[in-house]
Protein backbone atom coordinates (compact mmCIF):
# COMPACT_ATOMS: atom_id res chain seq x y z
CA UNK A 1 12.91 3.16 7.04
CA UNK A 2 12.62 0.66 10.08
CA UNK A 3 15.61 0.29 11.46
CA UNK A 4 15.08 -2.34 14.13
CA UNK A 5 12.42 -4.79 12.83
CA UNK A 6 12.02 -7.12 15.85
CA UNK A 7 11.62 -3.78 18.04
CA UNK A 8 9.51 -1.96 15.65
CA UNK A 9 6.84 -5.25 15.59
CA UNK A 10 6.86 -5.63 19.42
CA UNK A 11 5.44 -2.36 19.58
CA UNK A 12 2.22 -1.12 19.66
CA UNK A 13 0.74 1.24 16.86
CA UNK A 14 0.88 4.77 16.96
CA UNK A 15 -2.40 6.43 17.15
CA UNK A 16 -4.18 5.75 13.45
CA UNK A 17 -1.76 3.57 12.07
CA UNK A 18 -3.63 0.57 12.93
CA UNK A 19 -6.38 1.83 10.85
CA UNK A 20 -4.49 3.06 7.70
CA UNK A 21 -2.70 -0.69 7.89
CA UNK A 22 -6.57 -2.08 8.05
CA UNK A 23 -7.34 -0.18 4.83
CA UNK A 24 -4.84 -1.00 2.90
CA UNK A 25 -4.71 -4.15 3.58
CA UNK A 26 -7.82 -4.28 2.07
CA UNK A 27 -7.96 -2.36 -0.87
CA UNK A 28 -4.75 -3.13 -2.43
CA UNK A 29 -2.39 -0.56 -3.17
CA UNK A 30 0.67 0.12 -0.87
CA UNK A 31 0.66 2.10 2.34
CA UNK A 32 3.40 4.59 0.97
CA UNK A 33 3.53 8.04 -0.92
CA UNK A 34 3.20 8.65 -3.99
CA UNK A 35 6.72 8.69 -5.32
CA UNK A 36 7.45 5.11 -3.83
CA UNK A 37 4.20 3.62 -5.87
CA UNK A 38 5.53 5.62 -8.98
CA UNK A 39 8.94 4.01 -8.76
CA UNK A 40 7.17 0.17 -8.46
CA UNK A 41 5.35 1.00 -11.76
CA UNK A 42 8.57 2.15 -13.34
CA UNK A 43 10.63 -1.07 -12.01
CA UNK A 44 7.83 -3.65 -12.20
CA UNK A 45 5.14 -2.37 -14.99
CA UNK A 46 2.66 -3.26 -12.52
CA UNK A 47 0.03 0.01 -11.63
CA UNK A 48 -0.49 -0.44 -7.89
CA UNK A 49 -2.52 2.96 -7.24
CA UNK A 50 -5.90 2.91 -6.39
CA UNK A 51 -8.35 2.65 -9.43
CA UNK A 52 -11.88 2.61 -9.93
CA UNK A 53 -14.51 0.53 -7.83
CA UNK A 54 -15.70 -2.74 -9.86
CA UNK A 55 -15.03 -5.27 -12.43
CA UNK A 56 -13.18 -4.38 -15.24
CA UNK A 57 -14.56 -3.47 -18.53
CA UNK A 58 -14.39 -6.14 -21.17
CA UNK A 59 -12.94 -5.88 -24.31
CA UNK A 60 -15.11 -5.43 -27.73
């Protein structure tokens, strides 16, 4: 947990976070572990883990 926001954002990235940010920014699911996405699913119903490449399948 971040304790100090406005510190924590003046500060530069430690070495490699910079790129795990990048990716998930990208690809969607949250930059957390495993137990924290599991716990959003529980509270929300919403599956935020990564999931297969491409459109969805259709129905019938």
């Amino acid at each position: 947990m971040v304790r100090g926001w406005r510190t924590f954002l003046g500060e530069a990235p430690a070495n490699g976070e910079f790129d795990a940010f990048r990716a998930h920014s990208r690809t969607g699911p949250p930059l957390s572990d495993e137990h924290f996405v599991k716990s959003l699913y529980r509270n929300f119903g919403i599956a935020l883990g990564k999931r297969k490449p491409g459109p969805a399948p259709e129905d019938g």
